[in-house]
PDB file of N, CA and C in Angstrom:
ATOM      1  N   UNK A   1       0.857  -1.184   0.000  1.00  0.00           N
ATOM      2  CA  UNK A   1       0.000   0.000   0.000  1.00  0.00           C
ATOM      3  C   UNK A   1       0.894   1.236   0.000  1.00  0.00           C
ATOM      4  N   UNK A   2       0.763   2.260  -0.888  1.00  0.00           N
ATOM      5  CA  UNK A   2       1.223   3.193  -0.930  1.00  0.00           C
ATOM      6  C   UNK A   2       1.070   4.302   0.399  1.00  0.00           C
ATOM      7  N   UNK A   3       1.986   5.111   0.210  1.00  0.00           N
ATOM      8  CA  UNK A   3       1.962   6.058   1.378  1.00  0.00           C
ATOM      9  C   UNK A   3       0.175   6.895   1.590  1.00  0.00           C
ATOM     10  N   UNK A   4      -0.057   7.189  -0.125  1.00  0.00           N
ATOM     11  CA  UNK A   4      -0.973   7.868  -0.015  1.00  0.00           C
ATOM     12  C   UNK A   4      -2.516   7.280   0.394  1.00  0.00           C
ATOM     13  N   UNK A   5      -2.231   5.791  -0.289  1.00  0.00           N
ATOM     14  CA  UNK A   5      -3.146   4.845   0.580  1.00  0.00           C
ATOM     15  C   UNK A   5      -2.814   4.420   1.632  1.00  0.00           C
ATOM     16  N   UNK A   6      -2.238   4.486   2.500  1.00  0.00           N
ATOM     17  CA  UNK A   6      -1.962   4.820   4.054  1.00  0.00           C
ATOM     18  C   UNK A   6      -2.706   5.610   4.640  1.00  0.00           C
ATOM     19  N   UNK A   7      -2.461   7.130   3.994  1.00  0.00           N
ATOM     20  CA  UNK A   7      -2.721   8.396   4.576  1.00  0.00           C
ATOM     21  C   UNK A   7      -3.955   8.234   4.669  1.00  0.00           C
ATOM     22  N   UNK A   8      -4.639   7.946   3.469  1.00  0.00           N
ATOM     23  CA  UNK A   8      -6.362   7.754   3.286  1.00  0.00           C
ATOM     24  C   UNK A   8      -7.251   7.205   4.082  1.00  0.00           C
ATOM     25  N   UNK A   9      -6.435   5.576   4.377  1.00  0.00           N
ATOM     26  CA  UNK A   9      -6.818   4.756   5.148  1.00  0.00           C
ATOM     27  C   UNK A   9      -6.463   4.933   6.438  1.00  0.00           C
ATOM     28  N   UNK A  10      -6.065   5.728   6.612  1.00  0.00           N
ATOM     29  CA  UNK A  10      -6.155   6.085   8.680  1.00  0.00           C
ATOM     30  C   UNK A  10      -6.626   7.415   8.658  1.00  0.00           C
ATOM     31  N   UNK A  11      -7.394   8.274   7.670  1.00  0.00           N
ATOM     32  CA  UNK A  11      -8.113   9.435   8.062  1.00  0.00           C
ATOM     33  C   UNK A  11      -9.521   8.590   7.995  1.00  0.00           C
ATOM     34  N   UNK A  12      -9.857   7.719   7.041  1.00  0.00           N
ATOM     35  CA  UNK A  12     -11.144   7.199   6.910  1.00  0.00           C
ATOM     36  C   UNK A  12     -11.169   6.381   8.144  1.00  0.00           C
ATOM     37  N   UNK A  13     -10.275   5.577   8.579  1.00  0.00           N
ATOM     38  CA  UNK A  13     -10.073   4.525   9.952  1.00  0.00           C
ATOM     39  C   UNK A  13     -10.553   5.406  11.140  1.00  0.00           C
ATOM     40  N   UNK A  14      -9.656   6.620  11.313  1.00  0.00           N
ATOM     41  CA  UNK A  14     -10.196   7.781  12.332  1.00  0.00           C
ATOM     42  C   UNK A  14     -11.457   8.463  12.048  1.00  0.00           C
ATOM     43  N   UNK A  15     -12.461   8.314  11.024  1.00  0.00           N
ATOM     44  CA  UNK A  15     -13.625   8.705  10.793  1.00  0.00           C
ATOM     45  C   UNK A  15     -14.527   7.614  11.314  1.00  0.00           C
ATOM     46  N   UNK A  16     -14.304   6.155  10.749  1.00  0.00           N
ATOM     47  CA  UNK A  16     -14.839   5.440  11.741  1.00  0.00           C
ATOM     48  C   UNK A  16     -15.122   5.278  12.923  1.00  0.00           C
ATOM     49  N   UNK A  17     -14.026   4.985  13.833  1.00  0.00           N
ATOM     50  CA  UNK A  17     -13.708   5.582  15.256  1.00  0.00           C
ATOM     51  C   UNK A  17     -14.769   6.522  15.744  1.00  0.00           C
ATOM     52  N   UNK A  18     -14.660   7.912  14.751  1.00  0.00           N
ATOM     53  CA  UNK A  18     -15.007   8.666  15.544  1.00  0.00           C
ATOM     54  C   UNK A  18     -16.952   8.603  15.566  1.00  0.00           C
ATOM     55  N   UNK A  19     -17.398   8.574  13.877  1.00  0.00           N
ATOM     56  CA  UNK A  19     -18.619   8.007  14.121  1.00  0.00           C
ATOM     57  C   UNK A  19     -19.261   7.104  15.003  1.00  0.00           C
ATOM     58  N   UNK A  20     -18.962   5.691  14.736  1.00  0.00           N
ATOM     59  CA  UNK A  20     -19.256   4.391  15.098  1.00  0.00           C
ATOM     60  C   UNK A  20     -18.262   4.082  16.085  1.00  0.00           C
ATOM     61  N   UNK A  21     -17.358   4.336  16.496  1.00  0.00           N
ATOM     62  CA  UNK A  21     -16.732   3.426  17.383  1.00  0.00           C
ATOM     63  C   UNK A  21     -15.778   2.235  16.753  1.00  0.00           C
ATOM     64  N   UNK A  22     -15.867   2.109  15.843  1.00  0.00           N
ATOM     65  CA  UNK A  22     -15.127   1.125  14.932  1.00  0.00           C
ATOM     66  C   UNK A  22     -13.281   0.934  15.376  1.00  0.00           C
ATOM     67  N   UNK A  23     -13.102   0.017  16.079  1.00  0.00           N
ATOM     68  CA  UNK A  23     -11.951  -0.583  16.225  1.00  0.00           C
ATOM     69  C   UNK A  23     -11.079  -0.561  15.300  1.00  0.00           C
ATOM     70  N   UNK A  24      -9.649   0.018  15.479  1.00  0.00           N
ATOM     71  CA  UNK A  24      -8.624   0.076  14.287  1.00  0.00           C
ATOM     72  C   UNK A  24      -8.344  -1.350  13.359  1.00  0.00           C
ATOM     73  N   UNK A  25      -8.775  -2.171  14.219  1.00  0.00           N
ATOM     74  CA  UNK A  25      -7.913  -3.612  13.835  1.00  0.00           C
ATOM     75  C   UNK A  25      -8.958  -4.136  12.799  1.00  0.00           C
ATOM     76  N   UNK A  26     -10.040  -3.373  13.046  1.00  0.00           N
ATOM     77  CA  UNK A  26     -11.129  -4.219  12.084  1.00  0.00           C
ATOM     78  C   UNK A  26     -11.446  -3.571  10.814  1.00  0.00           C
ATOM     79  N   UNK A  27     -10.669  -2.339  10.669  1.00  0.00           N
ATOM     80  CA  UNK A  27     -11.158  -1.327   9.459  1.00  0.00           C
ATOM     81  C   UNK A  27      -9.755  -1.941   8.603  1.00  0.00           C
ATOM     82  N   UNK A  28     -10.022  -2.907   7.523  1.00  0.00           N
ATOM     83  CA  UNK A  28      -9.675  -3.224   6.709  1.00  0.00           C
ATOM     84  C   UNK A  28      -9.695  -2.731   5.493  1.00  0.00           C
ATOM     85  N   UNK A  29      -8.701  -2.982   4.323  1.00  0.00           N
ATOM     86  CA  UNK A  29      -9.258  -2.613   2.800  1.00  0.00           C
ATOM     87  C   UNK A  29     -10.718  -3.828   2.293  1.00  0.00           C
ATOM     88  N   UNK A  30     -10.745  -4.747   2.677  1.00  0.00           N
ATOM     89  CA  UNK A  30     -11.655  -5.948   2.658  1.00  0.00           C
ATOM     90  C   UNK A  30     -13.048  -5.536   2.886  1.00  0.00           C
ATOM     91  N   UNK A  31     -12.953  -4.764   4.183  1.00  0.00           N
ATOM     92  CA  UNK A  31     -14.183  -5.277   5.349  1.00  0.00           C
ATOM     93  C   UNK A  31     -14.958  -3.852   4.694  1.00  0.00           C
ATOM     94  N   UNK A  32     -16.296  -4.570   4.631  1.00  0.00           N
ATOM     95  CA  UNK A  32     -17.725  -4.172   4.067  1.00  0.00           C
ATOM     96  C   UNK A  32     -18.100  -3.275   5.495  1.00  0.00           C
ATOM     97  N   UNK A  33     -18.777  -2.114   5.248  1.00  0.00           N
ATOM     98  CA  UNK A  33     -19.592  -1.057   6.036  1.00  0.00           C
ATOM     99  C   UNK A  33     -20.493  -2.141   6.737  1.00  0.00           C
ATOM    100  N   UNK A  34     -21.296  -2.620   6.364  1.00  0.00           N
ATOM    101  CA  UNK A  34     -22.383  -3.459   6.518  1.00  0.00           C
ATOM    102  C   UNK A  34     -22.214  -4.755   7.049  1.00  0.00           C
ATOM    103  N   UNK A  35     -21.690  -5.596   6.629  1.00  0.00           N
ATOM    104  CA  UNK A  35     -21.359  -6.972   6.902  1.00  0.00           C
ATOM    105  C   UNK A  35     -20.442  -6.987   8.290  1.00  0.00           C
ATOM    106  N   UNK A  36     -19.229  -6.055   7.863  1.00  0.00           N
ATOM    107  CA  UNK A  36     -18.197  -6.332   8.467  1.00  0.00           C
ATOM    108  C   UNK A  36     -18.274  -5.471   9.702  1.00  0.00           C
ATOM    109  N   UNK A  37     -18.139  -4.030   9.911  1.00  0.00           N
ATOM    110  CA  UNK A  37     -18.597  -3.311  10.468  1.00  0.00           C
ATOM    111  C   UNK A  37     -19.382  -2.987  11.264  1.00  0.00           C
ATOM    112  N   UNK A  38     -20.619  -3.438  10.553  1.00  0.00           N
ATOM    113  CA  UNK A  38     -21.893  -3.174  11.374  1.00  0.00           C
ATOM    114  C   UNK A  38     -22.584  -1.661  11.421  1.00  0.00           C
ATOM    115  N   UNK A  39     -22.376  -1.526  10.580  1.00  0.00           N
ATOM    116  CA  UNK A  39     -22.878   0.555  10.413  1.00  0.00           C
ATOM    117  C   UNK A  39     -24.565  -0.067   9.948  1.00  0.00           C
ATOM    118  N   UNK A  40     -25.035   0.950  10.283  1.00  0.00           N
ATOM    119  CA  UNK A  40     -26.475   1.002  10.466  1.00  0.00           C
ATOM    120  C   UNK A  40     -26.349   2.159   9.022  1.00  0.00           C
ATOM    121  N   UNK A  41     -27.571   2.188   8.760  1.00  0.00           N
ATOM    122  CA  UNK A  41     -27.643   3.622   7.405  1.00  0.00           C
ATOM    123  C   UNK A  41     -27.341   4.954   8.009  1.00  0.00           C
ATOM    124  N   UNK A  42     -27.750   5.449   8.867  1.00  0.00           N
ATOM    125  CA  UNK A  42     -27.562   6.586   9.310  1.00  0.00           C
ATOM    126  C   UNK A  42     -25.812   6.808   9.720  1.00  0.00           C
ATOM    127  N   UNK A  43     -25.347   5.444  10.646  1.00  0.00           N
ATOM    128  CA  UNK A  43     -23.776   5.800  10.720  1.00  0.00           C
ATOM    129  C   UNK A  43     -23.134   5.931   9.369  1.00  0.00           C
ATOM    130  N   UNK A  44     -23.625   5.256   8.223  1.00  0.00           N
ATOM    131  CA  UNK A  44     -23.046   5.279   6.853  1.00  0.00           C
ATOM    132  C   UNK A  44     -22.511   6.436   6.138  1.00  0.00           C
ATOM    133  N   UNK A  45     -23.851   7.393   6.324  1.00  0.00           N
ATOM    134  CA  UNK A  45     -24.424   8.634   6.024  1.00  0.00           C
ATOM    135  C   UNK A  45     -23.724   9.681   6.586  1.00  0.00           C
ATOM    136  N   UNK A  46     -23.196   9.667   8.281  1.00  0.00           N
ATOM    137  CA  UNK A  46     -22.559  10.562   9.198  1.00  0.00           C
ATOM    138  C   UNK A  46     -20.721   9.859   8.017  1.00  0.00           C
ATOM    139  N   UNK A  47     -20.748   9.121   8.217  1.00  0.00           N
ATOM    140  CA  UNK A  47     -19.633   8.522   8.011  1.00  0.00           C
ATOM    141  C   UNK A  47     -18.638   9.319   6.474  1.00  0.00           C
ATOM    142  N   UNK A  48     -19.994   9.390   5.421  1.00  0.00           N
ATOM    143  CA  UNK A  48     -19.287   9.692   4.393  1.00  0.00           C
ATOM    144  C   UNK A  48     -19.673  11.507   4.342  1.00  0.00           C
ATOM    145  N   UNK A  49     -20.490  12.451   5.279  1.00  0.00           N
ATOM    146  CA  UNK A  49     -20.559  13.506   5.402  1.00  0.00           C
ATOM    147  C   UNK A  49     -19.045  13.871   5.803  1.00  0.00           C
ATOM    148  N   UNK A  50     -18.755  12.992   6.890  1.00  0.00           N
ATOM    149  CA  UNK A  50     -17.453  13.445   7.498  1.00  0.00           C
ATOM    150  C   UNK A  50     -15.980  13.247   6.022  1.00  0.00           C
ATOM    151  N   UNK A  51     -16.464  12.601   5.532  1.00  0.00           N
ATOM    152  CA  UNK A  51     -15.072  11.958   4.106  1.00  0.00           C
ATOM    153  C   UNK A  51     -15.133  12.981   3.265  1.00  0.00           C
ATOM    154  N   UNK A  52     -16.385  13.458   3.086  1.00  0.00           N
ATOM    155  CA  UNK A  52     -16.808  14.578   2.017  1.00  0.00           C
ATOM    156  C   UNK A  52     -16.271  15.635   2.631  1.00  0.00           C
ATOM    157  N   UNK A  53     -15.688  16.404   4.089  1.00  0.00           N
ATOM    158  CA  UNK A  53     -15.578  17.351   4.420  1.00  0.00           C
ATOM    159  C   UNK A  53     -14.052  17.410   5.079  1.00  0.00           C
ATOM    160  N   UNK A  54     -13.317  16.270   5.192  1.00  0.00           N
ATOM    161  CA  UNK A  54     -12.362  15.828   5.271  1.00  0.00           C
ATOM    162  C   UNK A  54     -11.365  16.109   4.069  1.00  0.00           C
ATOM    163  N   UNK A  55     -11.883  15.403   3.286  1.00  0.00           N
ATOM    164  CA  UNK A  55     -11.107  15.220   1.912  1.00  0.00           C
ATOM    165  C   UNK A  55     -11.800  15.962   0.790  1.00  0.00           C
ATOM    166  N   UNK A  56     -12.683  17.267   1.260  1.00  0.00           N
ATOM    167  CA  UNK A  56     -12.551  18.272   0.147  1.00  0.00           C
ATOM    168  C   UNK A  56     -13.353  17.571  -0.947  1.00  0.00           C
ATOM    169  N   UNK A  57     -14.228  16.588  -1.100  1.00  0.00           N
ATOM    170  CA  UNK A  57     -14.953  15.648  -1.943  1.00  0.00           C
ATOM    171  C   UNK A  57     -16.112  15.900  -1.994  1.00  0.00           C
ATOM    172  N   UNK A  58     -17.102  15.650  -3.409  1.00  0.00           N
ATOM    173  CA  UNK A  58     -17.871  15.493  -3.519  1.00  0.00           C
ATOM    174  C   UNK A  58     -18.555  13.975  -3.774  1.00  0.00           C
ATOM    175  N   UNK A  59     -18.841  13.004  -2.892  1.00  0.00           N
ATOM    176  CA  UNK A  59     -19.700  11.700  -3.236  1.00  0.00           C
ATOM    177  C   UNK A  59     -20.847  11.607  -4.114  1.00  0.00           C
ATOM    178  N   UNK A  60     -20.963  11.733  -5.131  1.00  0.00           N
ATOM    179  CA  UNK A  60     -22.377  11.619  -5.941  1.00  0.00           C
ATOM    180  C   UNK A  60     -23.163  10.505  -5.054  1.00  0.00           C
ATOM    181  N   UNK A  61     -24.663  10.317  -5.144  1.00  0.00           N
ATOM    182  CA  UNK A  61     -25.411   9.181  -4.723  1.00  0.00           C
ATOM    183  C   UNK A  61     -25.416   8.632  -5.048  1.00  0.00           C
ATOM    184  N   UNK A  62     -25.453   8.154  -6.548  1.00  0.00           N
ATOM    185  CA  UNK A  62     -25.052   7.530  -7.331  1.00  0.00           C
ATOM    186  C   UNK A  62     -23.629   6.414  -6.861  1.00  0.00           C
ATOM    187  N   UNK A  63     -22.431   7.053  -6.771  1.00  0.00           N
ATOM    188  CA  UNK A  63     -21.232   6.585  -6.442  1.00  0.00           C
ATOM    189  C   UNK A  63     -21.395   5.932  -5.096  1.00  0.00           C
ATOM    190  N   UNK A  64     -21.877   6.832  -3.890  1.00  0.00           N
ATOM    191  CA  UNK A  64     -22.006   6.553  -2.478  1.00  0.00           C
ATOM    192  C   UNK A  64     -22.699   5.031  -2.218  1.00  0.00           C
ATOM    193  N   UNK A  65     -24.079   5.272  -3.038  1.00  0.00           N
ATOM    194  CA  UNK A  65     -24.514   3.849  -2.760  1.00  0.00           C
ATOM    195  C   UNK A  65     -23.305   2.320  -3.578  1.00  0.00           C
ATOM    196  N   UNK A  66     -22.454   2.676  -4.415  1.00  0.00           N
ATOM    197  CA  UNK A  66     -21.541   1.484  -4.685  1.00  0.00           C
ATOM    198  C   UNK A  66     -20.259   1.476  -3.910  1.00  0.00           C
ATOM    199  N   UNK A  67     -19.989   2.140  -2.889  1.00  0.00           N
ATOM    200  CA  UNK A  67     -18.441   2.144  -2.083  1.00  0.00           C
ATOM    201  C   UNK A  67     -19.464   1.647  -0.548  1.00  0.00           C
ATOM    202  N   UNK A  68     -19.127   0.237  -0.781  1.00  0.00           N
ATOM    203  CA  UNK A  68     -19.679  -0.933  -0.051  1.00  0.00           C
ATOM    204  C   UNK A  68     -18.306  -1.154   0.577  1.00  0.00           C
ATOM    205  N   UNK A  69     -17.528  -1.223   0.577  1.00  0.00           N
ATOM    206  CA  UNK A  69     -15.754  -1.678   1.686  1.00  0.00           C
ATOM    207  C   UNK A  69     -15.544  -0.506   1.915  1.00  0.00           C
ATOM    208  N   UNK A  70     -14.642  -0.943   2.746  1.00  0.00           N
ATOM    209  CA  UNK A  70     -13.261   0.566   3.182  1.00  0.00           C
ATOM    210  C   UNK A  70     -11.968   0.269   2.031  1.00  0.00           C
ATOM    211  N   UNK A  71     -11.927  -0.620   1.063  1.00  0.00           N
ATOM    212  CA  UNK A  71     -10.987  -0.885  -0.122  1.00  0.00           C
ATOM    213  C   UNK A  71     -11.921   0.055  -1.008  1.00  0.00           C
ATOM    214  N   UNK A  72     -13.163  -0.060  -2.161  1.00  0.00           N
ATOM    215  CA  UNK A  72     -13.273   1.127  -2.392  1.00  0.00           C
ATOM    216  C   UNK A  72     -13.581   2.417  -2.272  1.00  0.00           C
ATOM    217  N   UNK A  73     -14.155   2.434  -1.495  1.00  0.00           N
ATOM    218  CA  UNK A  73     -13.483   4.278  -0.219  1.00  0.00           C
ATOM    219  C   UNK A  73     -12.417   4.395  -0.628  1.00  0.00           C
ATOM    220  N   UNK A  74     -11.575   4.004  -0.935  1.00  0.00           N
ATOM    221  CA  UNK A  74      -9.885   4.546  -0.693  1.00  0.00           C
ATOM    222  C   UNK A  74      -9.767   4.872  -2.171  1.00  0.00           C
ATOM    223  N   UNK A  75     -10.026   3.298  -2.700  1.00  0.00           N
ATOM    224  CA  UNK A  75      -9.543   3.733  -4.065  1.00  0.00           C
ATOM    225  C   UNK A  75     -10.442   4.999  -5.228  1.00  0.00           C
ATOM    226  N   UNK A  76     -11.360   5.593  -4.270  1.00  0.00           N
ATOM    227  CA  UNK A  76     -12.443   6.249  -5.082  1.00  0.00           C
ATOM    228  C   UNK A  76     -11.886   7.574  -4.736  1.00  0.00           C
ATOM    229  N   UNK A  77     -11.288   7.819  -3.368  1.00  0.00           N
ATOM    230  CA  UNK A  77     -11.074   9.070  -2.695  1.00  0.00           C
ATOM    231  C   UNK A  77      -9.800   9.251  -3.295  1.00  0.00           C
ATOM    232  N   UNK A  78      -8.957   7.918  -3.784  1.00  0.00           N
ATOM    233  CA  UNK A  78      -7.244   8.562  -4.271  1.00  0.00           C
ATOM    234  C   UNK A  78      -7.652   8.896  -5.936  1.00  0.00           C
ATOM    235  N   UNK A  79      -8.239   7.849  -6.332  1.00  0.00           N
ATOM    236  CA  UNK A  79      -8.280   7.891  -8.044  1.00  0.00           C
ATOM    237  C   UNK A  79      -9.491   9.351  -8.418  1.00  0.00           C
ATOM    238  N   UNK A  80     -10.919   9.316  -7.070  1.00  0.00           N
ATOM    239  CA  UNK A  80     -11.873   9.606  -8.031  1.00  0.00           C
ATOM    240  C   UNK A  80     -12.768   9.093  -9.299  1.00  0.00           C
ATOM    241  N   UNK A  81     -12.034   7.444  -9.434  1.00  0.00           N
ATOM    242  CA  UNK A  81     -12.967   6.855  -9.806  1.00  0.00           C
ATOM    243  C   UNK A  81     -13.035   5.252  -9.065  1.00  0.00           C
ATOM    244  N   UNK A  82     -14.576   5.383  -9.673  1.00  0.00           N
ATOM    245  CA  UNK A  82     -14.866   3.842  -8.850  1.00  0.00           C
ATOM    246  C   UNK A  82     -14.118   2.593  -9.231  1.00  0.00           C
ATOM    247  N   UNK A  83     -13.399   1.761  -8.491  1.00  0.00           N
ATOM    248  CA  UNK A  83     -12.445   0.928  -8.954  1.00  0.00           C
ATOM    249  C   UNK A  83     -13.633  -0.430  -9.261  1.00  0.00           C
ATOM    250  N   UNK A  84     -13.226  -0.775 -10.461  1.00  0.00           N
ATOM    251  CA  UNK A  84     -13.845  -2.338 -10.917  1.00  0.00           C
ATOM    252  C   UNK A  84     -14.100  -3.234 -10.051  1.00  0.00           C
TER     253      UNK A  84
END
């Protein structure tokens, strides 16, 4: 993982945290909002308000409803586009 996917992945890791409570050890590139996690819709929602205001981003709804992991979160927030 690159530095900059590092950087990404422990501001989004510390967004977790700070929403939900989400344990460092469990915020994976793998692990699903939903499955893995356990975010309810509303923590989802707080979750990517905070990414959007963090990282200067705009999430379309469109996009938001397909960044299902914390792997594409990252790769959407470094590239800007949705990874395959």
């Amino acid at each position: 993982m690159s530095t900059v996917q590092s950087g990404t992945l422990q501001v989004l890791t510390e967004i977790l945290d700070e929403v939900a409570e989400v344990p460092a050890d469990q915020v994976t590139p793998e692990a699903s909002f939903v499955e893995d996690l356990q975010l309810d819709s509303l923590s989802i929602v707080s979750v990517f308000v905070l990414v959007q205001r963090r990282f200067g981003v705009d999430v379309p709804n469109d996009v938001f409803d397909r960044l299902s992991t914390v792997g594409r979160t990252v790769a959407y927030l470094e590239s800007g586009e949705l990874p395959n």
